[in-house]
N, C-alpha and C. Protein backbone atom coordinates (compact mmCIF):
# COMPACT_ATOMS: atom_id res chain seq x y z
N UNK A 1 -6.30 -61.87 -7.96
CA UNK A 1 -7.07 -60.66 -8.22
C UNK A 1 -7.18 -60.39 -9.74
N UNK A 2 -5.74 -60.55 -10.46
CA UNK A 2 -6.27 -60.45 -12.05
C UNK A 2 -7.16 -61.17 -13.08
N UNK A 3 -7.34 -62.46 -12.28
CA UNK A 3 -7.91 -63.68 -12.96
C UNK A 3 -9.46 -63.34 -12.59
N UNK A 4 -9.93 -62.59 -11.40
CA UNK A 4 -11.35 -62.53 -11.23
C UNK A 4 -11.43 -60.65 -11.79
N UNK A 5 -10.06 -60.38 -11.89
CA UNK A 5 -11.02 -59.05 -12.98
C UNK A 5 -11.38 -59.35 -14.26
N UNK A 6 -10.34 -60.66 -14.68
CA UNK A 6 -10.41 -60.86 -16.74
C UNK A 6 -11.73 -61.17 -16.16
N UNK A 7 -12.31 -62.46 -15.78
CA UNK A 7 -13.55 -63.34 -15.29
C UNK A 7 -14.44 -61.98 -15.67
N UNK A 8 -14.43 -60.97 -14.38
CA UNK A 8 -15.51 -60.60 -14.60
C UNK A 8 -16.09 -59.45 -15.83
N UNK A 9 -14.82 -59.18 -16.61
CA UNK A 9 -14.59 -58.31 -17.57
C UNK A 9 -15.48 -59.38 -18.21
N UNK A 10 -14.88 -60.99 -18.50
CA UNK A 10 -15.45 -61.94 -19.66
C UNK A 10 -17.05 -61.40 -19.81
N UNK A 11 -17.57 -61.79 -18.37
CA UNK A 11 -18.98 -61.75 -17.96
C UNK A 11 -19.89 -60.64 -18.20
N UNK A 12 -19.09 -58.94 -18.09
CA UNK A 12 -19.50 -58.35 -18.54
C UNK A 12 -19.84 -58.30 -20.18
N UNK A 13 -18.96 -58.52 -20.82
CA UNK A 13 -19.03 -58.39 -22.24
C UNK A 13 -19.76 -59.46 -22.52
N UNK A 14 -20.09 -60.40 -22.36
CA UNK A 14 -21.32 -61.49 -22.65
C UNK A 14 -22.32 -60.68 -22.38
N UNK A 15 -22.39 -60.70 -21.39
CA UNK A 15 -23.69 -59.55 -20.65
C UNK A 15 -24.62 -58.71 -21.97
N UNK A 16 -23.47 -57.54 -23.00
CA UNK A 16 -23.84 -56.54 -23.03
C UNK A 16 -23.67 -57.09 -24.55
N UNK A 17 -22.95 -57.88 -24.82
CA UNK A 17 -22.80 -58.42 -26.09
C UNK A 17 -23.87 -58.69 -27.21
N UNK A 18 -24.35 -58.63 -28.34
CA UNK A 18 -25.53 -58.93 -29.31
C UNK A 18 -25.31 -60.43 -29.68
N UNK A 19 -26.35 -61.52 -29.31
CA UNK A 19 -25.89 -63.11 -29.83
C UNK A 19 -26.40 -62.90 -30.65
N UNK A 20 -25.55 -64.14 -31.36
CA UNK A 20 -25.84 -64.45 -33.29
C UNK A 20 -26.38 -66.01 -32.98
N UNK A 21 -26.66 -66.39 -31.94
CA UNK A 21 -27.57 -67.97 -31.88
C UNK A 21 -29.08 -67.47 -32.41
N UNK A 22 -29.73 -69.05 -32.85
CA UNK A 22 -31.09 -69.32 -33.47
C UNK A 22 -30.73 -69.81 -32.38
N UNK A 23 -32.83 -70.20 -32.44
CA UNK A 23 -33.28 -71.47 -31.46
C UNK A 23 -33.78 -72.36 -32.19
N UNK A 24 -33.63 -73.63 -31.60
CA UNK A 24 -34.06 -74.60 -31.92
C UNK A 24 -34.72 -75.87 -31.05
N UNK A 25 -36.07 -76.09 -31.57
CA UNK A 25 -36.88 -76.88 -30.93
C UNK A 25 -37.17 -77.99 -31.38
N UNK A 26 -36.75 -79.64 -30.96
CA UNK A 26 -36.70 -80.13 -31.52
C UNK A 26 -37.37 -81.46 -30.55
N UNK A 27 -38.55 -81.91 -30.84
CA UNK A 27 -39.76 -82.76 -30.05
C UNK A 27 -39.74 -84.18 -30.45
N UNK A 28 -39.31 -85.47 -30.33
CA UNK A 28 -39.31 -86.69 -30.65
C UNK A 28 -40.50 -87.54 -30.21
N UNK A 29 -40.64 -88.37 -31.30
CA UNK A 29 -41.93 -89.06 -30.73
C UNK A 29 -42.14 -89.58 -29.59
N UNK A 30 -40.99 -89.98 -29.14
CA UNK A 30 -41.32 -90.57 -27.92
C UNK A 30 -41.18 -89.33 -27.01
N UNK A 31 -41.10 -88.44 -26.63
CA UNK A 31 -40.70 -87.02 -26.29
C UNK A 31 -42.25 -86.42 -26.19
N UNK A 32 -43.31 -86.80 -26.63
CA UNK A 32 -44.73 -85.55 -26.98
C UNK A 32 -45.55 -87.38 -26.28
N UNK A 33 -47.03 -86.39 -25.85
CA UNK A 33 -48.00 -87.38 -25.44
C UNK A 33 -48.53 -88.25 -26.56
N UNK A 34 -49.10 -87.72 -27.87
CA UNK A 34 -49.26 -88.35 -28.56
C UNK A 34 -48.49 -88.77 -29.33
N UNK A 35 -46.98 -88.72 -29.64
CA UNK A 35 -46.62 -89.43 -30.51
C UNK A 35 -46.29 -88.48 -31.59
N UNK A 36 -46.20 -87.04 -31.20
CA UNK A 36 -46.14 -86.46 -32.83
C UNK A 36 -44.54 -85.98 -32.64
N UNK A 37 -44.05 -85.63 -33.63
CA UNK A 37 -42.64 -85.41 -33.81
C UNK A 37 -42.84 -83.41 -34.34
N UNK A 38 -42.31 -82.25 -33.40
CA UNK A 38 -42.29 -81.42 -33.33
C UNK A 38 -40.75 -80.84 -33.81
N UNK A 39 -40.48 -80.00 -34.93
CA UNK A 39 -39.65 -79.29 -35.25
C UNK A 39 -39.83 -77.63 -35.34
N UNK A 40 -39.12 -77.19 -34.57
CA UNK A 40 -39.20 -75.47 -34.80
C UNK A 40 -37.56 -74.95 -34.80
N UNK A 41 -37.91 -73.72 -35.93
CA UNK A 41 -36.22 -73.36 -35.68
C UNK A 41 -36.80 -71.80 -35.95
N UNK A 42 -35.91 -70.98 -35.35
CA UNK A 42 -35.90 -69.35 -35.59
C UNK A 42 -34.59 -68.53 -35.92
N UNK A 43 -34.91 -68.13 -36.74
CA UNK A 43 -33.19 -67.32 -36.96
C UNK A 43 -33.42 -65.76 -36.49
N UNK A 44 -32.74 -66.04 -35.41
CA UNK A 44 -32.40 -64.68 -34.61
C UNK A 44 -32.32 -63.50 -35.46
N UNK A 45 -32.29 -63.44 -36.64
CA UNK A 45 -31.76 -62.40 -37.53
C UNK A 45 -32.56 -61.64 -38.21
N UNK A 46 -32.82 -60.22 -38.55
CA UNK A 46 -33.78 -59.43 -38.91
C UNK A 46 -33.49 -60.03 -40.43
N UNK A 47 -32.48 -60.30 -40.87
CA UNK A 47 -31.98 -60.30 -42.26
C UNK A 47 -32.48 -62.24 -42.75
N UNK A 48 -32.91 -62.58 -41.93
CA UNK A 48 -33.20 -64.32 -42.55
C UNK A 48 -34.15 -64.78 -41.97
N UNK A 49 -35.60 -64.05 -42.20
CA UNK A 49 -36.63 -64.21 -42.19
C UNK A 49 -37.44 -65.46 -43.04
N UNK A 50 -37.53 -66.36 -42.73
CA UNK A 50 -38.25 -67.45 -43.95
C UNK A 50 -39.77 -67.73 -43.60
N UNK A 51 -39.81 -68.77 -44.21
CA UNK A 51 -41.67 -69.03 -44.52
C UNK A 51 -41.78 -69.94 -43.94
N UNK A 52 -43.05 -70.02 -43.90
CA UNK A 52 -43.84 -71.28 -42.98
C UNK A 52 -44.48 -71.98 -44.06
N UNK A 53 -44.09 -73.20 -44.15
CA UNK A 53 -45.16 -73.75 -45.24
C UNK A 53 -45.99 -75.11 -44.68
N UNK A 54 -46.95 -75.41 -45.08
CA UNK A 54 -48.01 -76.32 -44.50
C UNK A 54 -48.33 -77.09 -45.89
N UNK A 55 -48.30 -78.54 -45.52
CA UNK A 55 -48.36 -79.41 -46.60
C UNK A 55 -49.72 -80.44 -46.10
N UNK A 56 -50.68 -80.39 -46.25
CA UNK A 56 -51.97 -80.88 -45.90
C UNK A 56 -51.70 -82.55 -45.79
N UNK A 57 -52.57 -83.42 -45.15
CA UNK A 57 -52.04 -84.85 -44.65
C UNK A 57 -52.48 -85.29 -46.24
N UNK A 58 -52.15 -86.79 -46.50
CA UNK A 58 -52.98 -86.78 -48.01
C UNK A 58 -52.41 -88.86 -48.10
N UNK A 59 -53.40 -89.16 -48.83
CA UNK A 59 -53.00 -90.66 -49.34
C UNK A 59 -51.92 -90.70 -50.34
N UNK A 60 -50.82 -91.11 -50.11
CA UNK A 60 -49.90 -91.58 -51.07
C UNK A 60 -49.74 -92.95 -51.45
N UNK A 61 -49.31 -92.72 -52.63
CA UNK A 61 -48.99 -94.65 -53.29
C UNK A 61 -47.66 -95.01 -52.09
N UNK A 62 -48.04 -95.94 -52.14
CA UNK A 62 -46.54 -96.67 -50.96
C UNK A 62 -45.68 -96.53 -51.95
N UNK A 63 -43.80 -95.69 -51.36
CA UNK A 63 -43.12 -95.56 -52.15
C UNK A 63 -42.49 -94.22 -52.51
N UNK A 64 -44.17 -93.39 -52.35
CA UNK A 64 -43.37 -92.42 -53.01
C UNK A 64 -42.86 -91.57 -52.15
N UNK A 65 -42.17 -90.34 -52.67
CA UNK A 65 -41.37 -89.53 -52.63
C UNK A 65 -41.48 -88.30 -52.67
N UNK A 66 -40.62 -87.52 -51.94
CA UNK A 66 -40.70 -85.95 -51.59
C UNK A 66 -39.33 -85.57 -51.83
N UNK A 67 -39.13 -84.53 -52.75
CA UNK A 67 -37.70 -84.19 -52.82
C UNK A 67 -37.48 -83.33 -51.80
N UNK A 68 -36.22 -82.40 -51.41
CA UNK A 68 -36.36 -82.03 -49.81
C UNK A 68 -35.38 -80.88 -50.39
N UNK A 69 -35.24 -79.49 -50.23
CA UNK A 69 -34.07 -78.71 -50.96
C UNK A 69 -33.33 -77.81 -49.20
N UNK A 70 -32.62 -77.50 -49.30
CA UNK A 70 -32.06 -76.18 -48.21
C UNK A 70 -32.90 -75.08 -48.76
N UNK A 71 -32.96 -74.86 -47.55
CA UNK A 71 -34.19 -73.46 -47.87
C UNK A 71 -33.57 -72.04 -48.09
N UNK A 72 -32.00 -72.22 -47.52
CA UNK A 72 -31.44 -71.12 -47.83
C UNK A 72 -30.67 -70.67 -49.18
N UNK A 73 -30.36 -72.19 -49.53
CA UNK A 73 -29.47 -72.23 -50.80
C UNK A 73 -30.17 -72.80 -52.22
N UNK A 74 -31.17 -73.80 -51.83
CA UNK A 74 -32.22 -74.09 -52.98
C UNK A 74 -31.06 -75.58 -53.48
N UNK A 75 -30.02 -75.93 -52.84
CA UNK A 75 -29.22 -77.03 -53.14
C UNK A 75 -30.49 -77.95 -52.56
N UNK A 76 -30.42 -78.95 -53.75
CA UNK A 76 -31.24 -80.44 -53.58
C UNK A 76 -30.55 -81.56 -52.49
N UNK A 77 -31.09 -81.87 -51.87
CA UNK A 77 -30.93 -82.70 -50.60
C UNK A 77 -31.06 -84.06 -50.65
N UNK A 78 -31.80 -84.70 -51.60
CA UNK A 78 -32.05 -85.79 -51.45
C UNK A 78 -33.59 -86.26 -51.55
N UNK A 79 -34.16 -87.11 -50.93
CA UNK A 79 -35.40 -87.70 -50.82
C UNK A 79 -36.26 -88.03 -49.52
N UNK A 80 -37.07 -88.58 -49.18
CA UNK A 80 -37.51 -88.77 -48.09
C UNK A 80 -38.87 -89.00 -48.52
N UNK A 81 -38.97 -90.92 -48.01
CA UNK A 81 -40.50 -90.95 -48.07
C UNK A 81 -41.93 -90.39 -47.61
N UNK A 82 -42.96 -89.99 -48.24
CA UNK A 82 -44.07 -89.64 -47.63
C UNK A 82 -44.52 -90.52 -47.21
N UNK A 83 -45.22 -89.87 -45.80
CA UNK A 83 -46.21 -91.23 -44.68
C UNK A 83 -47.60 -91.58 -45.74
N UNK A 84 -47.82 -92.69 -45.87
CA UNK A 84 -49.47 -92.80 -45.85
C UNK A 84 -50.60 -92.71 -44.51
N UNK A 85 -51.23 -91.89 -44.60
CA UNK A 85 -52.06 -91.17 -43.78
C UNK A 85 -53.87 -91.53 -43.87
N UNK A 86 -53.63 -91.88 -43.19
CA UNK A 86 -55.62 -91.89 -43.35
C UNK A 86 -56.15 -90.91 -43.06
N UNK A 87 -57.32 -91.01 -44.41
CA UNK A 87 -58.28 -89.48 -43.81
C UNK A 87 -59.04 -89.43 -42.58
N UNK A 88 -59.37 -88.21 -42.22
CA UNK A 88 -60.13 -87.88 -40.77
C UNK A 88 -61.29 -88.31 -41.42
N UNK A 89 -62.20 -89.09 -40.22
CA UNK A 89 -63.42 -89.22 -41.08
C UNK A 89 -64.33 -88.22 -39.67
């Protein structure tokens, strides 16, 4: 009897509790019909609101490079090649 009152005490307080989880959506190529690779993330939080940014498709020299930072801290991350892309005709 005490083990299914803690239980349901636990259950209540989850219940009524405020979560501190984001979501996260995360789509692999082989995962989507065409082939595209889908990332979404949301921060649950009134206080960490960020931006959406959109980087248009574009021809690059083979090679190059995109520096990549944390969006929260502005610490540099590293590199990561850009795709070469053909234009829509």
């Amino acid at each position: 009897m005490k083990n299914k009152l803690i239980l349901g005490a636990a259950f209540l307080l989850a219940a009524i509790t405020e979560s501190l989880a984001c979501t996260n959506l995360i789509v692999g190529k082989g995962a989507s019909v065409d082939g595209s690779v889908i990332v979404s993330y949301s921060a649950d939080s009134y206080g960490m609101f960020g931006e959406l940014y959109h980087y248009p498709a574009g021809m690059h020299e083979k090679g190059t490079m995109r520096d990549i930072y944390d969006w929260d801290s502005g610490k540099y991350l590293g590199q990561i090649k850009k795709k070469r892309v053909k234009p829509i005709m």
